[in-house]
PDB file of N, CA and C in Angstrom:
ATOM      1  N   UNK A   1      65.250  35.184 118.155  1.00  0.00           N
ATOM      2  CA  UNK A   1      64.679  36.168 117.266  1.00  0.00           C
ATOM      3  C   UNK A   1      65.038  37.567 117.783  1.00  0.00           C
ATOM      4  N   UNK A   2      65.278  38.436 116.641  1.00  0.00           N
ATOM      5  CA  UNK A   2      65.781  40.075 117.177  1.00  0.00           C
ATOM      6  C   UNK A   2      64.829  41.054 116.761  1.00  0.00           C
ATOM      7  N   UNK A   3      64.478  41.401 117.605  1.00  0.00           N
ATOM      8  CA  UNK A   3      63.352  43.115 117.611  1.00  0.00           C
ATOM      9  C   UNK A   3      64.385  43.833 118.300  1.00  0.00           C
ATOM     10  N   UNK A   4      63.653  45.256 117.469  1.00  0.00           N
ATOM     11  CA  UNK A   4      64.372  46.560 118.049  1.00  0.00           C
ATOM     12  C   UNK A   4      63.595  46.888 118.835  1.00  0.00           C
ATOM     13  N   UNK A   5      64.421  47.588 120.114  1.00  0.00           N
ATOM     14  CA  UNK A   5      64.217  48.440 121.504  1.00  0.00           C
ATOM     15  C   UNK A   5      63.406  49.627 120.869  1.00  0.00           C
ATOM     16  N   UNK A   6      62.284  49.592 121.301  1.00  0.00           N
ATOM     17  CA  UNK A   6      61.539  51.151 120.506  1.00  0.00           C
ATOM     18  C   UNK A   6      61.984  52.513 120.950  1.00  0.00           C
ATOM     19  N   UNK A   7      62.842  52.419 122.061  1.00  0.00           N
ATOM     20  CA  UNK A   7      63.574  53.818 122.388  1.00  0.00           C
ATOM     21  C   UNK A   7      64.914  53.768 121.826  1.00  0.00           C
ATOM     22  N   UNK A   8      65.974  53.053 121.961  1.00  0.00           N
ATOM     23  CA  UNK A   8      67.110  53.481 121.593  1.00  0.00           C
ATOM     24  C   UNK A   8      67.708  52.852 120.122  1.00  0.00           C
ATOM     25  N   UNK A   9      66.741  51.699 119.953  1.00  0.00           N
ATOM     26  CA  UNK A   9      66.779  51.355 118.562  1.00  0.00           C
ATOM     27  C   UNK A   9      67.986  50.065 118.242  1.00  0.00           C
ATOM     28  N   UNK A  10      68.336  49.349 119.896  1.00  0.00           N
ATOM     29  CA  UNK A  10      69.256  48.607 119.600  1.00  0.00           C
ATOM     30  C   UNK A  10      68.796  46.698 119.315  1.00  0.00           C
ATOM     31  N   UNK A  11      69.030  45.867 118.609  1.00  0.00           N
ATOM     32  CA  UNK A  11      68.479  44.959 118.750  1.00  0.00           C
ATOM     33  C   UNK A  11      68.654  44.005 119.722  1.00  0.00           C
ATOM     34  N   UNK A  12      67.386  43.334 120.115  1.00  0.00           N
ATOM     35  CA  UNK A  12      66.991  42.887 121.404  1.00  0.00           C
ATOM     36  C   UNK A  12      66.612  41.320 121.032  1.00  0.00           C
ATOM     37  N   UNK A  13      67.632  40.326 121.646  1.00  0.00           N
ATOM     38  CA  UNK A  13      67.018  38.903 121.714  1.00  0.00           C
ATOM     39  C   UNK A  13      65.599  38.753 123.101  1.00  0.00           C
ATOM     40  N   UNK A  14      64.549  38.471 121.668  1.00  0.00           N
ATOM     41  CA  UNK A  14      63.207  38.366 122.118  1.00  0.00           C
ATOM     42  C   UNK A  14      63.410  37.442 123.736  1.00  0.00           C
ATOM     43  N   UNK A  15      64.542  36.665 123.852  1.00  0.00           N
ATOM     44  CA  UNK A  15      64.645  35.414 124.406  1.00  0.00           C
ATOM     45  C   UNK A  15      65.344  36.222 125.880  1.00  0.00           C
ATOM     46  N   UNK A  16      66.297  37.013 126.027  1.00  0.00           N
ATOM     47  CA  UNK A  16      66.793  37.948 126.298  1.00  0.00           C
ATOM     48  C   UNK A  16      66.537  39.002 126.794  1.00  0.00           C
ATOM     49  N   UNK A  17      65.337  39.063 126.628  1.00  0.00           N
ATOM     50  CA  UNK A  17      65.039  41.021 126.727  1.00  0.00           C
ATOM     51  C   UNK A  17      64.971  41.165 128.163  1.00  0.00           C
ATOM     52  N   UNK A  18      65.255  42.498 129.007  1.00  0.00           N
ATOM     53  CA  UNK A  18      65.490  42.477 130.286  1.00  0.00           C
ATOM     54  C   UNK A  18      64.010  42.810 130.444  1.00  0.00           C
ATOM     55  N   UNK A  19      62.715  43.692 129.766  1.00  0.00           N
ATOM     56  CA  UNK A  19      61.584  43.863 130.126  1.00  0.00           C
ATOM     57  C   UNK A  19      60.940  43.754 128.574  1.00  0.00           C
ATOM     58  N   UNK A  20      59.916  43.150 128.994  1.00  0.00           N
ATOM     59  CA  UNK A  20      58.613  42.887 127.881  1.00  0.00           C
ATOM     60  C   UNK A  20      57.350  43.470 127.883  1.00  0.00           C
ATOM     61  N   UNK A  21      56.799  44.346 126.942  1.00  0.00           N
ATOM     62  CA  UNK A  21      55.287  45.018 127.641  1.00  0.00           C
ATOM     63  C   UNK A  21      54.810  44.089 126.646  1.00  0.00           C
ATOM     64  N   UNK A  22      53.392  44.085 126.623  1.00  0.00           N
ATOM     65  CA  UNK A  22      52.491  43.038 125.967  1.00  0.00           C
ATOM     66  C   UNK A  22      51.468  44.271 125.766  1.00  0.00           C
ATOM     67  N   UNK A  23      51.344  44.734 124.657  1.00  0.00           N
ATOM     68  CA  UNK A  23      50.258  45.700 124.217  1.00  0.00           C
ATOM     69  C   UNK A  23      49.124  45.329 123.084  1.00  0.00           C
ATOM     70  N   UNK A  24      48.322  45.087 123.415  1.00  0.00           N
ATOM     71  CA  UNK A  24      47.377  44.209 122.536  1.00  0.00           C
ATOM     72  C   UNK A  24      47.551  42.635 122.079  1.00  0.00           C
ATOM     73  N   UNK A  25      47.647  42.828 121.090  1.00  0.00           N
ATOM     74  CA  UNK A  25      48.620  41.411 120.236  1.00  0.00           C
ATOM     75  C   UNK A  25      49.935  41.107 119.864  1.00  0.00           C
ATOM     76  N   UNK A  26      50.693  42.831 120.743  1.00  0.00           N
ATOM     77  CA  UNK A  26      51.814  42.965 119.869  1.00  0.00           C
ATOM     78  C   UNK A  26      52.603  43.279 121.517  1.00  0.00           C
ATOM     79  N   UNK A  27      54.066  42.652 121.378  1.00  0.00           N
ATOM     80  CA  UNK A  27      54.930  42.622 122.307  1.00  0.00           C
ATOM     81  C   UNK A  27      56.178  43.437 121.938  1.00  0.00           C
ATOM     82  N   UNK A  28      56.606  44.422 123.122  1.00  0.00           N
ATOM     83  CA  UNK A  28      57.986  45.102 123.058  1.00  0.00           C
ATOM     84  C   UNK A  28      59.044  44.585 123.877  1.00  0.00           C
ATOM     85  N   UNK A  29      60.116  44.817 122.980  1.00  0.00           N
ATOM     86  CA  UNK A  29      60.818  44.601 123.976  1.00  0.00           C
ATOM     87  C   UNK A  29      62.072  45.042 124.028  1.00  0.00           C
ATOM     88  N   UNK A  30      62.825  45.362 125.382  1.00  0.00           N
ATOM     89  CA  UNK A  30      63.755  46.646 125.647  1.00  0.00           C
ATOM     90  C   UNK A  30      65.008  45.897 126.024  1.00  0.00           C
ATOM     91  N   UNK A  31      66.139  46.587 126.039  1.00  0.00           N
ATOM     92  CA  UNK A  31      67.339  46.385 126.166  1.00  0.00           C
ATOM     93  C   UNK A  31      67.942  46.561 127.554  1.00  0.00           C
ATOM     94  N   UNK A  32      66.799  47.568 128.163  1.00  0.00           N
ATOM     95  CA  UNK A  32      67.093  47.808 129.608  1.00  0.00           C
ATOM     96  C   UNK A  32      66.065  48.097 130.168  1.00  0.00           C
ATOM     97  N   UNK A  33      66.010  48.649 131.324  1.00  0.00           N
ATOM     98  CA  UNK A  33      64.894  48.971 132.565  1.00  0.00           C
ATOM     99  C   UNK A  33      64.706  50.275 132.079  1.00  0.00           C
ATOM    100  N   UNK A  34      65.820  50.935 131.602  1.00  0.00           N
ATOM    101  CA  UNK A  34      66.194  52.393 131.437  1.00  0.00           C
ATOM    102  C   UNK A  34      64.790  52.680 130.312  1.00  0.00           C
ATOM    103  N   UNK A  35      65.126  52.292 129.112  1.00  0.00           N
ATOM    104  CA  UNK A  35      64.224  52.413 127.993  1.00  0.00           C
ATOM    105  C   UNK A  35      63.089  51.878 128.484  1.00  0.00           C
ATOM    106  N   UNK A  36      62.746  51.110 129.249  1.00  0.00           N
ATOM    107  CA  UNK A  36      61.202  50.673 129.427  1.00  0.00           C
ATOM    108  C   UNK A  36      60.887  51.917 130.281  1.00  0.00           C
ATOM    109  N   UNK A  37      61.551  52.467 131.273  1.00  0.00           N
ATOM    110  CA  UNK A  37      60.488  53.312 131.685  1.00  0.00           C
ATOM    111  C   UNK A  37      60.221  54.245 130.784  1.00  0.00           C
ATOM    112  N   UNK A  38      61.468  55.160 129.848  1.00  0.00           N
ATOM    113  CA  UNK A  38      61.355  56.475 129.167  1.00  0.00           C
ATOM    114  C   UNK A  38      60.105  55.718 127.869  1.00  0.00           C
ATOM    115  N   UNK A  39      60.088  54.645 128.197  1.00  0.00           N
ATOM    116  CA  UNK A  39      58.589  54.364 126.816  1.00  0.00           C
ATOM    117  C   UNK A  39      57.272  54.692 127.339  1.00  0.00           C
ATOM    118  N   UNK A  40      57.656  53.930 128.902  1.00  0.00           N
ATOM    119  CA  UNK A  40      56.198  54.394 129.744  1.00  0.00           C
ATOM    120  C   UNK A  40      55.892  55.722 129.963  1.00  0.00           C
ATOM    121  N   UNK A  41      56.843  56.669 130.121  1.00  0.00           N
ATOM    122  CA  UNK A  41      56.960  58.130 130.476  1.00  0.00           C
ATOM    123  C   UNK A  41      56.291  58.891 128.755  1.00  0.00           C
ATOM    124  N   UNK A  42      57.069  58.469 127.702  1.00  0.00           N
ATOM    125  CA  UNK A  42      56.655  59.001 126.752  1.00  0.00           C
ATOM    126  C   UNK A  42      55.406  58.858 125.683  1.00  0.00           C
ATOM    127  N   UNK A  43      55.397  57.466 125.431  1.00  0.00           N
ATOM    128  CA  UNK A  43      54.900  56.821 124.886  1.00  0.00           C
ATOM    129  C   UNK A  43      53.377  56.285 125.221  1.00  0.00           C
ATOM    130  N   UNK A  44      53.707  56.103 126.489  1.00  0.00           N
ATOM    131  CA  UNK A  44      52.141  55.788 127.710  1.00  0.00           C
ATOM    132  C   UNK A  44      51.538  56.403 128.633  1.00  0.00           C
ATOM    133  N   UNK A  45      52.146  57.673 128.443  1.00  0.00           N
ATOM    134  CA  UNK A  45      52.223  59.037 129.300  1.00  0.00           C
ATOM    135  C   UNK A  45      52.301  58.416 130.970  1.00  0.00           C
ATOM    136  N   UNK A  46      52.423  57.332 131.614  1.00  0.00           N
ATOM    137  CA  UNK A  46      52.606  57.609 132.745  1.00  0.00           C
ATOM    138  C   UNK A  46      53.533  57.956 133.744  1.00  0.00           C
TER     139      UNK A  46
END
């Protein structure tokens, strides 16, 4: 299954993904290490 990377917008095999956050009921997932942090930095302010 393919979701988009919420930072760079590229599609991501769910099966695949190099990092996964789990935010409530709902799961992200990124294409790299790179985009997971700039989500945490922006997105999660930390």
């Amino acid at each position: 299954m393919l979701e988009k990377d919420p930072v760079c917008g590229k599609d991501v095999d769910t099966e695949k993904a190099i990092v996964i956050f789990k935010m409530g009921d709902r799961y992200r997932y990124f294409c790299s290490e790179e985009c997971a942090r700039i989500f945490q930095k922006t997105k999660l302010g930390l």
